[in-house]
PDB file of N, CA and C in Angstrom:
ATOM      1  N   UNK A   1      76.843  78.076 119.742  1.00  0.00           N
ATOM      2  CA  UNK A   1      78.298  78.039 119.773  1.00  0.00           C
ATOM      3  C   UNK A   1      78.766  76.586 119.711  1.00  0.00           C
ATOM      4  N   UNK A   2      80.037  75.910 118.570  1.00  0.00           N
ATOM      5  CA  UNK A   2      80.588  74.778 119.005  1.00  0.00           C
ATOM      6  C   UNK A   2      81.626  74.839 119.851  1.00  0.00           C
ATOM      7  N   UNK A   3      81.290  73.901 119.806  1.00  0.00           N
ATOM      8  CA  UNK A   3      83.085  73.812 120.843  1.00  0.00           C
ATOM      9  C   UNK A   3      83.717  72.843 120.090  1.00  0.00           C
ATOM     10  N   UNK A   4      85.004  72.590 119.861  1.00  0.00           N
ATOM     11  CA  UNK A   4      85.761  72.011 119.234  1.00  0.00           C
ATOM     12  C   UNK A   4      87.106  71.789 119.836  1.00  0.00           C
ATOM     13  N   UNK A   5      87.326  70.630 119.747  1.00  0.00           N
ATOM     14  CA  UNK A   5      88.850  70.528 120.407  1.00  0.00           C
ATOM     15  C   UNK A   5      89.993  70.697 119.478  1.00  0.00           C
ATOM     16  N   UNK A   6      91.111  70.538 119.901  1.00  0.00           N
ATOM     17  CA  UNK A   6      91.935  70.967 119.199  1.00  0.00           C
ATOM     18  C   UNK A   6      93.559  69.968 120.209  1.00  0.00           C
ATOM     19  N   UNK A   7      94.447  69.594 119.789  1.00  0.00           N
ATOM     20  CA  UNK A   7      95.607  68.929 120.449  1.00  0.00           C
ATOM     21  C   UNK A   7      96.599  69.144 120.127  1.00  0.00           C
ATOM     22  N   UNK A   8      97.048  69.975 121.246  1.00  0.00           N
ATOM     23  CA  UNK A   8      98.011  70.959 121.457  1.00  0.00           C
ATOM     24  C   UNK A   8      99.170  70.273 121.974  1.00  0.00           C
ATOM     25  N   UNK A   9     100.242  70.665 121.546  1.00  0.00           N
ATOM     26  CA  UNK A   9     101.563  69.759 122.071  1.00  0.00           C
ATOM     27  C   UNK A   9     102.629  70.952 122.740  1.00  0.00           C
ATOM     28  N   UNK A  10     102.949  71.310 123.778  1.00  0.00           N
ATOM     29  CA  UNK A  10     103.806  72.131 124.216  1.00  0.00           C
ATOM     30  C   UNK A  10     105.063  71.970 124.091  1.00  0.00           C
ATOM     31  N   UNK A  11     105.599  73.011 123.769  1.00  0.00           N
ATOM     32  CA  UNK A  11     107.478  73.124 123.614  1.00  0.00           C
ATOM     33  C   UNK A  11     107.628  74.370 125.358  1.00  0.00           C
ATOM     34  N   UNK A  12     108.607  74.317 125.877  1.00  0.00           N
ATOM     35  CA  UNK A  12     109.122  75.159 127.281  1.00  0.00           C
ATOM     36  C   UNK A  12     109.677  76.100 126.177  1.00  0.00           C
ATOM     37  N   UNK A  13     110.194  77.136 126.754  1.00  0.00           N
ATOM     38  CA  UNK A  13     110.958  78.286 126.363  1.00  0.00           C
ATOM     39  C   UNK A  13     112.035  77.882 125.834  1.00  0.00           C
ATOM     40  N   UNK A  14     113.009  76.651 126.765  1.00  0.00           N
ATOM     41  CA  UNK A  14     114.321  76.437 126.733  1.00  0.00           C
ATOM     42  C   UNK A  14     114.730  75.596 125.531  1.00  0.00           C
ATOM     43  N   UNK A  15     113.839  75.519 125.245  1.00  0.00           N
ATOM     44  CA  UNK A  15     113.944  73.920 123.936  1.00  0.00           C
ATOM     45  C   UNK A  15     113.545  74.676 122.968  1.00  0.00           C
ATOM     46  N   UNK A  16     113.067  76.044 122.559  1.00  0.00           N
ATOM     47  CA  UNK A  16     111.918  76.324 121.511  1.00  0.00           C
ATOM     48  C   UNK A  16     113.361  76.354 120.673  1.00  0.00           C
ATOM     49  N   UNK A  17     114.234  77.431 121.034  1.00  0.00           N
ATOM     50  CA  UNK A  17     115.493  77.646 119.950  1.00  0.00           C
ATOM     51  C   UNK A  17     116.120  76.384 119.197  1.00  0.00           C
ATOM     52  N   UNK A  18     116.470  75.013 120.339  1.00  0.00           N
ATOM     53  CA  UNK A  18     116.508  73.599 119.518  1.00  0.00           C
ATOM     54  C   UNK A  18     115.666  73.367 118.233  1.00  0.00           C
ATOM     55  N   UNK A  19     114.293  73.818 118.572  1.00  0.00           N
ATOM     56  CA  UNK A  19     113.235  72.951 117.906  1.00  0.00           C
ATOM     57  C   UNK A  19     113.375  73.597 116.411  1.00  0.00           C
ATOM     58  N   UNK A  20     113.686  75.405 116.722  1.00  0.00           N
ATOM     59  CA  UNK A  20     113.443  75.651 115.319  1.00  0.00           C
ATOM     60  C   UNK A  20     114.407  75.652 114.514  1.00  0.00           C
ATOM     61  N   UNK A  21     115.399  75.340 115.326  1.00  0.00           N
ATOM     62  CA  UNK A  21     116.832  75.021 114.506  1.00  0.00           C
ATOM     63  C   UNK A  21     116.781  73.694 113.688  1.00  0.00           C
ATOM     64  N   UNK A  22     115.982  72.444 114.481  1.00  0.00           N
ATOM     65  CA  UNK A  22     116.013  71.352 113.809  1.00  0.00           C
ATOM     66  C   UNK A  22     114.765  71.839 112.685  1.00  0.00           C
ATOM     67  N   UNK A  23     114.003  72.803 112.776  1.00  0.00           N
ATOM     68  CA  UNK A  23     113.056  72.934 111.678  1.00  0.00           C
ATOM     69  C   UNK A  23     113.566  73.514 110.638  1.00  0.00           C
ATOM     70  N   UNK A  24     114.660  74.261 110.704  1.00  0.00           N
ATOM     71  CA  UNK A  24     114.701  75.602 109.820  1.00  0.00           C
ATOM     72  C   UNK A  24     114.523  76.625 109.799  1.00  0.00           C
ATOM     73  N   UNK A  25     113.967  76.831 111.266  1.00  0.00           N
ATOM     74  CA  UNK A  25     113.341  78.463 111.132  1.00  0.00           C
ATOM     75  C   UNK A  25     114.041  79.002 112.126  1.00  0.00           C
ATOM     76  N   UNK A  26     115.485  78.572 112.746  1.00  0.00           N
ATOM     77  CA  UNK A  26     115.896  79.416 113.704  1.00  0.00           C
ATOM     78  C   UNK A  26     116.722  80.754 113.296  1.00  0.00           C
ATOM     79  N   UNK A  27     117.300  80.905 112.256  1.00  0.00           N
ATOM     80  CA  UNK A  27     117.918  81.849 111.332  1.00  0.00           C
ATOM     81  C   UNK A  27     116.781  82.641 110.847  1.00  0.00           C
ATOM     82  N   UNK A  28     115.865  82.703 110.828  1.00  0.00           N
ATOM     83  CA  UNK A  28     114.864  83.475 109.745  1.00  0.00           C
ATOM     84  C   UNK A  28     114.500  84.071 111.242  1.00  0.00           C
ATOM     85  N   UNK A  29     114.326  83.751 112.374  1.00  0.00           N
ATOM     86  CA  UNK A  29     113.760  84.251 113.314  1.00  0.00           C
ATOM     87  C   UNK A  29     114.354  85.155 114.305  1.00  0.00           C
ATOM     88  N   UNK A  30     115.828  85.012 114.474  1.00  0.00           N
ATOM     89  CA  UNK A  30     116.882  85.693 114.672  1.00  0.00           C
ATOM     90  C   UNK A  30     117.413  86.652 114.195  1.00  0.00           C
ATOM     91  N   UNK A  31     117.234  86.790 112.499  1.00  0.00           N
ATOM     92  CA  UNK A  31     117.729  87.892 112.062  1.00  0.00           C
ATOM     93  C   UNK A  31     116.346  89.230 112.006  1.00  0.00           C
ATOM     94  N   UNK A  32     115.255  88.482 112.608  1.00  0.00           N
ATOM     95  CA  UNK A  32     114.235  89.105 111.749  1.00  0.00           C
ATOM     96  C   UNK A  32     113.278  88.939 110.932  1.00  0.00           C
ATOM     97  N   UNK A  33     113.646  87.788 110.122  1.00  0.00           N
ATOM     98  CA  UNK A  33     113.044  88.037 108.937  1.00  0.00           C
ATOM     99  C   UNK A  33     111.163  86.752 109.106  1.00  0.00           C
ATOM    100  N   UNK A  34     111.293  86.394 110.289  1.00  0.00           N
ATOM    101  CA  UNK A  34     110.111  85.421 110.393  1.00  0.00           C
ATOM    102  C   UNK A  34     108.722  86.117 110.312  1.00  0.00           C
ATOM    103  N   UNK A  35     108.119  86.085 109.747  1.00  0.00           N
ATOM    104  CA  UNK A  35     106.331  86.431 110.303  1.00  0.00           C
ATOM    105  C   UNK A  35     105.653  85.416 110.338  1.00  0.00           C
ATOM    106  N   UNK A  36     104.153  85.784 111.109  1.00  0.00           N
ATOM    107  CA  UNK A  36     103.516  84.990 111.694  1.00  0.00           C
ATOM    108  C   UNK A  36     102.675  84.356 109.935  1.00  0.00           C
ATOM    109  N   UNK A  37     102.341  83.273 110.090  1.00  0.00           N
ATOM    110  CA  UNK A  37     102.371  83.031 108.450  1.00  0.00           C
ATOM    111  C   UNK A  37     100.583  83.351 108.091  1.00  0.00           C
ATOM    112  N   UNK A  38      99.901  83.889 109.572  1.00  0.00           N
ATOM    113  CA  UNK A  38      98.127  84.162 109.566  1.00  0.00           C
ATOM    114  C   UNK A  38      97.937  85.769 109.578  1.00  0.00           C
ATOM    115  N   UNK A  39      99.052  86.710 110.099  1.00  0.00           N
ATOM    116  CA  UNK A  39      98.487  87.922 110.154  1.00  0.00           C
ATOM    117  C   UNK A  39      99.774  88.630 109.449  1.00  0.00           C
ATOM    118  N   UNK A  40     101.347  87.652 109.277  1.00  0.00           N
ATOM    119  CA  UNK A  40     102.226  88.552 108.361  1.00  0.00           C
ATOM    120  C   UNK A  40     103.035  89.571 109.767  1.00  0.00           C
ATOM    121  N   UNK A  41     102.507  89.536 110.938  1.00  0.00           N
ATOM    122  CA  UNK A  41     103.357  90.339 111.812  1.00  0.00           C
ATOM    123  C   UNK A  41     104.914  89.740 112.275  1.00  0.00           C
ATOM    124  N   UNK A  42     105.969  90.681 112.292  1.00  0.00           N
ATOM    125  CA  UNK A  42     107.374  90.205 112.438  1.00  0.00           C
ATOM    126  C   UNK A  42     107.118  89.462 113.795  1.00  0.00           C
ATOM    127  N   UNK A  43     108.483  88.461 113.687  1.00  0.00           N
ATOM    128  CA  UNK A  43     108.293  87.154 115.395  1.00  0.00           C
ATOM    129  C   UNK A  43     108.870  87.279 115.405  1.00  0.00           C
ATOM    130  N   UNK A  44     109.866  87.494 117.226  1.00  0.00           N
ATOM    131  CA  UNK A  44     110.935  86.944 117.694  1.00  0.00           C
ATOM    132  C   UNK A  44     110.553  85.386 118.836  1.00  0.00           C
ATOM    133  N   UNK A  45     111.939  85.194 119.149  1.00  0.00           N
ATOM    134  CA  UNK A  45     111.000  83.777 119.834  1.00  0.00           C
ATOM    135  C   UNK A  45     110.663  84.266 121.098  1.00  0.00           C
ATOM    136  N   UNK A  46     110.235  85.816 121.407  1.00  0.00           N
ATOM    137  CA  UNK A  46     109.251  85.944 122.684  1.00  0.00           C
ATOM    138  C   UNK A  46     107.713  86.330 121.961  1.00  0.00           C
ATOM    139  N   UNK A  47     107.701  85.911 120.400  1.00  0.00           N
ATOM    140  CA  UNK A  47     106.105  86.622 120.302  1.00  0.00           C
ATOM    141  C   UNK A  47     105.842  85.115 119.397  1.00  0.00           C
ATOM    142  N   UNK A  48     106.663  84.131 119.424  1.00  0.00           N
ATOM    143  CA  UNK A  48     106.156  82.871 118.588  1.00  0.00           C
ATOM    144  C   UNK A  48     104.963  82.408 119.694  1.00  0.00           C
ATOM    145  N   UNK A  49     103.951  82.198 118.963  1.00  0.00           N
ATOM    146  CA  UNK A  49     102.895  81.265 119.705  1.00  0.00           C
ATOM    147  C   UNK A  49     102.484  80.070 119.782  1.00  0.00           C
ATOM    148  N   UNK A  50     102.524  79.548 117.739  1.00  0.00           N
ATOM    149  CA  UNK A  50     102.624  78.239 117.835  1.00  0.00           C
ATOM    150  C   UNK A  50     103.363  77.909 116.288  1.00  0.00           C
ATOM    151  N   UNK A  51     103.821  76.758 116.256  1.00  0.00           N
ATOM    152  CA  UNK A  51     104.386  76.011 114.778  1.00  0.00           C
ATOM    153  C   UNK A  51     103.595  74.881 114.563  1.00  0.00           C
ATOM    154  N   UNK A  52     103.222  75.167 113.297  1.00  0.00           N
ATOM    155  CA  UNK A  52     102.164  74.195 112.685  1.00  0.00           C
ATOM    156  C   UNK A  52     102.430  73.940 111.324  1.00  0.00           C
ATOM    157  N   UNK A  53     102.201  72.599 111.309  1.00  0.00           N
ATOM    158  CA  UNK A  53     102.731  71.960 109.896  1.00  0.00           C
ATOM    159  C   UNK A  53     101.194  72.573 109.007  1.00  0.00           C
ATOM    160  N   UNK A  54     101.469  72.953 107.681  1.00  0.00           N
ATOM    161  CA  UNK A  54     100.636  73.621 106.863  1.00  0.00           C
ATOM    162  C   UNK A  54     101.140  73.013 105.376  1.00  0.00           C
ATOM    163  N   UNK A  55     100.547  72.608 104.576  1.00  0.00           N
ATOM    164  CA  UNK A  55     100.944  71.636 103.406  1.00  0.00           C
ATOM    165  C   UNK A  55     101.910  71.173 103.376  1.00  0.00           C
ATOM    166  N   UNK A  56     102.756  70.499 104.360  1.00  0.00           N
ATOM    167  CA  UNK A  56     103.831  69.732 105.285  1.00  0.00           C
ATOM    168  C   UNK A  56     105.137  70.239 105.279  1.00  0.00           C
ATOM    169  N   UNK A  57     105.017  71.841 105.514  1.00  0.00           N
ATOM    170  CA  UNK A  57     106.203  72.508 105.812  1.00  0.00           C
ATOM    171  C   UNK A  57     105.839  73.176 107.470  1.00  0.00           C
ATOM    172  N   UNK A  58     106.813  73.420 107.954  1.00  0.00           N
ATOM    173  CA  UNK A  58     106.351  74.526 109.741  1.00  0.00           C
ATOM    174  C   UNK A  58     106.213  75.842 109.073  1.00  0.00           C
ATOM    175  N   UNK A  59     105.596  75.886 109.921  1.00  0.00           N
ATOM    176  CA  UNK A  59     105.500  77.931 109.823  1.00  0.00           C
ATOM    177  C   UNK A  59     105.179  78.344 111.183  1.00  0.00           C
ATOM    178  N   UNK A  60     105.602  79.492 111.713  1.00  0.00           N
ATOM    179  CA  UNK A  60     105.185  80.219 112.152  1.00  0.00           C
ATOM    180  C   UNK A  60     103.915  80.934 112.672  1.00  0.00           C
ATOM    181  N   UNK A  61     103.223  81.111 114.171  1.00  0.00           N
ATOM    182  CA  UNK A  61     102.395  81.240 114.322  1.00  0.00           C
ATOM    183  C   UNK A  61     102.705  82.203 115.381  1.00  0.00           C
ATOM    184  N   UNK A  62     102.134  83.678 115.476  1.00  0.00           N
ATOM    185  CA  UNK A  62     102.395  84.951 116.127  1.00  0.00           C
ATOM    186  C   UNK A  62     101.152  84.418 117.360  1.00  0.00           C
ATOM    187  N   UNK A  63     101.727  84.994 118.676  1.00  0.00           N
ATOM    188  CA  UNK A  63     100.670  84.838 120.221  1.00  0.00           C
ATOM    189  C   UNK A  63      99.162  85.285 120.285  1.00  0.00           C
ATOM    190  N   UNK A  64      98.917  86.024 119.121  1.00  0.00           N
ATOM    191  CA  UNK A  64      97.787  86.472 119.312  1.00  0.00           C
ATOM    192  C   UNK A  64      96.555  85.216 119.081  1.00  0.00           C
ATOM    193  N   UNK A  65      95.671  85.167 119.754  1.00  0.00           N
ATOM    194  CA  UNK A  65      94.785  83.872 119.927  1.00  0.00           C
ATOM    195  C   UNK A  65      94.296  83.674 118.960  1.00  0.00           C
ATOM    196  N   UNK A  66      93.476  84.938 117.915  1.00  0.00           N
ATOM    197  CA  UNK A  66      93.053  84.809 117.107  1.00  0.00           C
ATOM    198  C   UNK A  66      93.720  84.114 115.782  1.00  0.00           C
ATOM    199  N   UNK A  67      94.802  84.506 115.752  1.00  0.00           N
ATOM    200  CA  UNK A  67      96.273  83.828 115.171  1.00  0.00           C
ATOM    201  C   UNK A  67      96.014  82.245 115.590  1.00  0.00           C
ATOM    202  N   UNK A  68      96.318  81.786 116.660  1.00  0.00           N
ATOM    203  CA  UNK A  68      96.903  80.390 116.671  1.00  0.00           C
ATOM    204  C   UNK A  68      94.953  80.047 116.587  1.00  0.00           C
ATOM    205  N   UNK A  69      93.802  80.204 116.822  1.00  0.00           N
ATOM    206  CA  UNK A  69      92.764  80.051 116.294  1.00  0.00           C
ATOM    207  C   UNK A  69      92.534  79.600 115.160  1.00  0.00           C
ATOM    208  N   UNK A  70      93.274  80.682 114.220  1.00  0.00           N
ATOM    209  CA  UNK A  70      92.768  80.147 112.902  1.00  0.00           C
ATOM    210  C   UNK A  70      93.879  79.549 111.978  1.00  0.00           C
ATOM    211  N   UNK A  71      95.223  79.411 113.193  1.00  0.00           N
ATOM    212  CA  UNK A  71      95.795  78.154 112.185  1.00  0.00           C
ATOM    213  C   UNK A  71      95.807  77.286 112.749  1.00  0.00           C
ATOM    214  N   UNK A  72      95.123  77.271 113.812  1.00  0.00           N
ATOM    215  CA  UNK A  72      94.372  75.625 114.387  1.00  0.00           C
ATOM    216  C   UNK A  72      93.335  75.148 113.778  1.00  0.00           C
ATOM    217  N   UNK A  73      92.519  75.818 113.102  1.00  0.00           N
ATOM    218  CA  UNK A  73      91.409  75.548 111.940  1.00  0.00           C
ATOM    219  C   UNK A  73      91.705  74.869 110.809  1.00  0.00           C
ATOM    220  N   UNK A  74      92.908  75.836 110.453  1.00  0.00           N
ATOM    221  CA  UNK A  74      93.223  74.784 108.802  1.00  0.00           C
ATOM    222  C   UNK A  74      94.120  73.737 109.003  1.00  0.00           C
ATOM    223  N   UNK A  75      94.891  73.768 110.042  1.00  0.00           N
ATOM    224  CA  UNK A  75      95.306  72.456 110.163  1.00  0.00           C
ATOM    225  C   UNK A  75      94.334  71.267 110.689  1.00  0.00           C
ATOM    226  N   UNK A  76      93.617  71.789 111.033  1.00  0.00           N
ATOM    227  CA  UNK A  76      92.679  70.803 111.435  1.00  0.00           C
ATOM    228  C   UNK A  76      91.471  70.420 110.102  1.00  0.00           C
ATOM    229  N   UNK A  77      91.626  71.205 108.863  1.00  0.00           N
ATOM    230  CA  UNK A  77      90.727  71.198 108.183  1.00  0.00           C
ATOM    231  C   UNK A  77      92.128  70.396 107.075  1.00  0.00           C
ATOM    232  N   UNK A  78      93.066  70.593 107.214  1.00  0.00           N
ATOM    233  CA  UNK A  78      93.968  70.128 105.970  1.00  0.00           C
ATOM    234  C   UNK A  78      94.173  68.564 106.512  1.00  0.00           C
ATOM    235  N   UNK A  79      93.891  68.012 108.076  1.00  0.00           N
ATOM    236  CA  UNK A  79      93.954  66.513 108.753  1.00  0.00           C
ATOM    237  C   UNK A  79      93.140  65.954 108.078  1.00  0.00           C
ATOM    238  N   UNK A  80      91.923  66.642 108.073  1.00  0.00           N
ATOM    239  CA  UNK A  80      90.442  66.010 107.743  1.00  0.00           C
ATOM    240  C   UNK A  80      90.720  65.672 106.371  1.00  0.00           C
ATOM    241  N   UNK A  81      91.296  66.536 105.311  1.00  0.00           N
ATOM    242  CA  UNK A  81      90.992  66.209 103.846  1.00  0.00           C
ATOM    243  C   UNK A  81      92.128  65.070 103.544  1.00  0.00           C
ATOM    244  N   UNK A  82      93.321  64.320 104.465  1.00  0.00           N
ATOM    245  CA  UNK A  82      94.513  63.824 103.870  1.00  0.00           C
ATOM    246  C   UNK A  82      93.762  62.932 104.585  1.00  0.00           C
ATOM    247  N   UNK A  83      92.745  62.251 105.350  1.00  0.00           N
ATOM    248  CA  UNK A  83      92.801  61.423 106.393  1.00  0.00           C
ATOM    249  C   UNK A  83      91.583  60.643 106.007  1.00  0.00           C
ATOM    250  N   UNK A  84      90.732  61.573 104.720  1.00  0.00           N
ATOM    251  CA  UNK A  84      89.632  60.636 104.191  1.00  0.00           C
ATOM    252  C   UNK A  84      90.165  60.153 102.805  1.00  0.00           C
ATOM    253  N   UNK A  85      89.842  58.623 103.598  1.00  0.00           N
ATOM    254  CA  UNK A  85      89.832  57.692 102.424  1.00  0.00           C
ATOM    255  C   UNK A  85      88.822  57.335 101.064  1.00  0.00           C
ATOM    256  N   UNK A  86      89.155  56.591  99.781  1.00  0.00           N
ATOM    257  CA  UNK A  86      88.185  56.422  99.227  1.00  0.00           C
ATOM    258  C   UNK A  86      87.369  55.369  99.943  1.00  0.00           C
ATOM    259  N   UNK A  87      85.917  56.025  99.673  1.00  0.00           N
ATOM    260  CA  UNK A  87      85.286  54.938  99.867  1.00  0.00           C
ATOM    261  C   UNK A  87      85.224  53.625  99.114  1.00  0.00           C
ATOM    262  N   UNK A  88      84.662  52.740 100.334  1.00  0.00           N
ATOM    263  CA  UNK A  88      84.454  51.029  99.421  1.00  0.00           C
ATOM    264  C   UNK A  88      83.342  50.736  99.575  1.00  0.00           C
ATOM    265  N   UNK A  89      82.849  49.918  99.006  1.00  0.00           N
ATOM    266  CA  UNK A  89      81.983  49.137  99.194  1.00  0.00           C
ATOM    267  C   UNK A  89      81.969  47.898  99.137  1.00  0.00           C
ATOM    268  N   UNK A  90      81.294  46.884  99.866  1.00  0.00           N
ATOM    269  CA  UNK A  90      81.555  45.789 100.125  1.00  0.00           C
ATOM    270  C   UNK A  90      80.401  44.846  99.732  1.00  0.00           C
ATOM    271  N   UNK A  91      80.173  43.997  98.489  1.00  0.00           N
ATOM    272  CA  UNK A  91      79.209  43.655  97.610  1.00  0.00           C
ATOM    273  C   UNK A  91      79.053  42.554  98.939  1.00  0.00           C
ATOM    274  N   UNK A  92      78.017  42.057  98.283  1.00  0.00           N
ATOM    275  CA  UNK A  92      77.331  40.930  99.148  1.00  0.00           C
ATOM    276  C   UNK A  92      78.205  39.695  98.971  1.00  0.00           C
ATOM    277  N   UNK A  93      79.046  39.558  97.610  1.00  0.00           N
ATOM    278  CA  UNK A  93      79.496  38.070  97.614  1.00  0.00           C
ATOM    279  C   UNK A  93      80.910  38.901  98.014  1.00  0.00           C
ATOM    280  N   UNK A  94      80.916  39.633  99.230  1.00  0.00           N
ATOM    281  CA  UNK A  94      82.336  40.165  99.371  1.00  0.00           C
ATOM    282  C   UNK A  94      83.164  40.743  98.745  1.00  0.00           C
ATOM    283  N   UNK A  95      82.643  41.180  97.477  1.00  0.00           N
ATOM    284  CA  UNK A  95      83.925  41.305  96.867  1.00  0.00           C
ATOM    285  C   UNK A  95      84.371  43.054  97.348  1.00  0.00           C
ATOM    286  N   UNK A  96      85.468  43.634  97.238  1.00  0.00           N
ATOM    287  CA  UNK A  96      85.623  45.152  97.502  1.00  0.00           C
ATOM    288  C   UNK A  96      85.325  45.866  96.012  1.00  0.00           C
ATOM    289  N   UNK A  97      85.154  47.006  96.264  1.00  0.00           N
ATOM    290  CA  UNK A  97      84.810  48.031  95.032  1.00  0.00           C
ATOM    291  C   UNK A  97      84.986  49.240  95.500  1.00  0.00           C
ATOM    292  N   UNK A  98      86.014  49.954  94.441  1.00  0.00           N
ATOM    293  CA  UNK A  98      86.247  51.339  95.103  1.00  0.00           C
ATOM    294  C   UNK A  98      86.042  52.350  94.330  1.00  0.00           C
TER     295      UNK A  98
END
């Protein structure tokens, strides 16, 4: 088994409606029309679990663990691919090469 961390940032109850208003998603979630963007199940903001930036828009993430699991995965797998650089190399008379 790994273990893997993961860094989690908490929103309270009282602030969540602020947050998704400044996101965009407080209307889509109010009328209905939000799902969780990993299993497609309808959210109100008592079944939101988590919001996670995903090719740098928020979405929606339904309470179920397995849910915020595996969109803690690809965000953590979409960090990794924006966060590696090209490699260099660094010749002996210094010079860079990429």
């Amino acid at each position: 088994m790994t273990n893997r961390v993961v860094e989690v940032s908490v929103i309270s109850e009282d602030v969540l409606p602020g947050v998704l208003k400044r996101l965009g998603l407080y209307g889509h979630v109010v009328s209905g029309n939000a799902k969780c963007y990993i299993c497609s199940e309808k959210l109100t903001l008592d079944t939101i679990g988590a919001i996670a930036m995903i090719n740098n828009k928020p979405v929606l993430i339904c309470s179920k663990p397995s849910c915020i699991g595996k969109a803690a995965l690809i965000t953590s797998r979409a960090r990794q691919a924006t966060s590696k650089s090209v490699p260099r190399i660094i010749s002996e008379s210094g010079e860079k090469h990429e």
